[in-house]
Protein backbone atom coordinates (compact mmCIF):
# COMPACT_ATOMS: atom_id res chain seq x y z
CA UNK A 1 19.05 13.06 0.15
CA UNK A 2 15.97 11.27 0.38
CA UNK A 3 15.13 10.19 4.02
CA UNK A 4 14.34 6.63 4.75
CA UNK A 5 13.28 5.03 8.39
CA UNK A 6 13.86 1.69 9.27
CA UNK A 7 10.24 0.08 10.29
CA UNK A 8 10.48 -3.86 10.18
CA UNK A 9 12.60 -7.09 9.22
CA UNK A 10 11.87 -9.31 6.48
CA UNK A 11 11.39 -12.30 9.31
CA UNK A 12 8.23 -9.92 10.70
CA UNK A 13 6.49 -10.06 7.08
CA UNK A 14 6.46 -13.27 5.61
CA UNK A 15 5.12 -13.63 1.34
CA UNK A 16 0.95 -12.90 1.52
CA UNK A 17 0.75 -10.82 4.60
CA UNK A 18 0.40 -7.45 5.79
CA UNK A 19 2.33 -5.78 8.63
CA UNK A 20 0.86 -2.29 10.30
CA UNK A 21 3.78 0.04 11.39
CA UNK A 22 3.95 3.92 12.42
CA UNK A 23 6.62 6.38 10.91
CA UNK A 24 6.42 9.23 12.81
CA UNK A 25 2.86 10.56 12.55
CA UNK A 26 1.89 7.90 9.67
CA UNK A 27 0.22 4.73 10.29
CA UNK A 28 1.71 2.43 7.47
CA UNK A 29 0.89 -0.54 6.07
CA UNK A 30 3.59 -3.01 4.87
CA UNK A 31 2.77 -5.89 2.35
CA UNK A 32 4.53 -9.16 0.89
CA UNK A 33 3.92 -9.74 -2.91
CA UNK A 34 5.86 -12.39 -3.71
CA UNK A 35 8.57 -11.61 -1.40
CA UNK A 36 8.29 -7.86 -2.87
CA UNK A 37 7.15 -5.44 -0.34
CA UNK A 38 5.24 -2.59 -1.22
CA UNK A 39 4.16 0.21 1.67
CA UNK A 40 0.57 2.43 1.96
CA UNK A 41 -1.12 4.86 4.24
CA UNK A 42 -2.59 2.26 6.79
CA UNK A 43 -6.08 3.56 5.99
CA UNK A 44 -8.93 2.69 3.62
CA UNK A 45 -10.42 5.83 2.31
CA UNK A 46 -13.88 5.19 2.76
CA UNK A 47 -14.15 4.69 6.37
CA UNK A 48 -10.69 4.80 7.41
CA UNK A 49 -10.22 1.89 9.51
CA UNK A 50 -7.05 0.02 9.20
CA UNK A 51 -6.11 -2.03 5.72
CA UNK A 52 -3.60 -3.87 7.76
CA UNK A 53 -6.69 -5.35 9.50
CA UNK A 54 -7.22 -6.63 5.69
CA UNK A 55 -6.87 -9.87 3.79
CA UNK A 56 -3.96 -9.41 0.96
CA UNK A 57 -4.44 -11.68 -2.33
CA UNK A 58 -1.53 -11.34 -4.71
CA UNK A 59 -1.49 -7.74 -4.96
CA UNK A 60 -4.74 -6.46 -3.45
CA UNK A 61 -6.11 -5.84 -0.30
CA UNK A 62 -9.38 -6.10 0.94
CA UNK A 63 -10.54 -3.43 3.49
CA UNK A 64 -12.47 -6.13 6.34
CA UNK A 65 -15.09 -3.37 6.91
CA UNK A 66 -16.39 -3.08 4.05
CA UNK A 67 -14.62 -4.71 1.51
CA UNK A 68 -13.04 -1.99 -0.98
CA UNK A 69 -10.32 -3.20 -2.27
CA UNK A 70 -7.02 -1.34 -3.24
CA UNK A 71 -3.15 -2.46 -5.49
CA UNK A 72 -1.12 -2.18 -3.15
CA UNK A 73 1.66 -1.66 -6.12
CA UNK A 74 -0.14 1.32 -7.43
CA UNK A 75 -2.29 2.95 -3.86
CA UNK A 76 -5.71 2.53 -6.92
CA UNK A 77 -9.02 1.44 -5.50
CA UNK A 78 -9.71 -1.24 -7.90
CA UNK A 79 -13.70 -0.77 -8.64
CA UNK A 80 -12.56 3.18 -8.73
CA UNK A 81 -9.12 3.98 -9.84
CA UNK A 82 -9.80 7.56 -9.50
CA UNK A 83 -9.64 6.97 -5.49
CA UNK A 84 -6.13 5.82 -4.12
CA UNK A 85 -4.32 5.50 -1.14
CA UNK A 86 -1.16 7.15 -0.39
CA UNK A 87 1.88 5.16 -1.12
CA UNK A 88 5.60 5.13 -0.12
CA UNK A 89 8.91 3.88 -1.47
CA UNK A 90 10.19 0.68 0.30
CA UNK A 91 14.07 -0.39 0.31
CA UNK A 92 15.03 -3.73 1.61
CA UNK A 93 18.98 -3.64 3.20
CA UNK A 94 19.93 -7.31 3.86
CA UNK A 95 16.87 -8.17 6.14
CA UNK A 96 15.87 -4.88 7.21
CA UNK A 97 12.98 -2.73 5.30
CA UNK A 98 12.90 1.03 5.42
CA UNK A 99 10.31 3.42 4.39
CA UNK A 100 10.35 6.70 2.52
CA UNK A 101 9.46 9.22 4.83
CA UNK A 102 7.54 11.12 2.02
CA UNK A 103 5.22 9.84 0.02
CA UNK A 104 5.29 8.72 -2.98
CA UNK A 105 3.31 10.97 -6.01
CA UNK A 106 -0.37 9.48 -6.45
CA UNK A 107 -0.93 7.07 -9.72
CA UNK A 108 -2.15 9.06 -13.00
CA UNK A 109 -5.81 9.25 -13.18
CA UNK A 110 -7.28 6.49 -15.29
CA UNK A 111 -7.76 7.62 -18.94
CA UNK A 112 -12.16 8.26 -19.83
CA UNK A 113 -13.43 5.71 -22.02
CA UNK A 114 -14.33 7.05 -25.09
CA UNK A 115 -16.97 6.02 -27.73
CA UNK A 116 -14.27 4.47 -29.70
CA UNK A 117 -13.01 2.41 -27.29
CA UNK A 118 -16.33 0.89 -26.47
C-alpha cells in the first residue's frame, strides 16, 4: 500500500503558483499547472536554496538565486536534463492534496545526440 500524507488544500495553491510544505523530513514543493499539481524536493540542486522561493511559468520554475530552471512535470533541469530534482506522486481527494511519501523514480537520462541526428 503506497503511503500518501495529506500536505495542503486546493484553496492554498491557486493555477501559476508554488506552495512550500514539509513531509516528514522533506521540504516539498507544490505547484499549479493548469489546475494540475505536480510535487518536487523543495531544493534547486545547484545551491540548494528553496524553488518554492521561485517564479513558476507554465510548467517551469525558475530557481530566484540563480536562475536554473527545472519541469516541474518531469524533476529535468531544462539547460541540463541530465540534472533533476526529486519528484513525488500527487493525488487530489475532493479539495485536499496528498503526497507520496516516497519518491518518485528519476526521469530517463536524455538520449546523446548522434552525428546523424545533427
Amino acid at each position: 500500500m503506497d503511503e500518501f500524507a495529506k500536505v495542503a488544500s486546493l484553496d492554498d495553491l491557486r493555477p501559476g503558483r508554488i506552495l512550500g510544505v514539509k513531509v516528514g523530513d522533506e521540504e516539498i514543493a507544490l505547484y499549479n499547472v493548469d489546475g494540475r499539481i505536480y510535487a518536487t524536493r523543495d531544493v534547486c540542486t545547484h545551491q540548494y536554496f528553496p524553488l518554492s522561493k521561485g517564479e513558476l511559468r507554465g510548467r517551469v520554475v525558475t530557481c530566484a538565486l540563480h536562475q536554473w530552471r527545472y519541469d516541474v512535470t518531469t524533476g529535468a533541469n531544462v539547460e541540463r536534463p541530465e540534472i533533476h530534482v526529486r519528484r513525488y506522486e500527487v493525488r487530489v481527494d475532493g479539495r485536499d492534496v496528498f503526497v507520496g511519501l516516497v519518491p518518485l523514480p528519476p526521469p530517463d537520462p536524455p538520449k546523446p545526440v548522434s552525428r546523424e541526428d545533427a
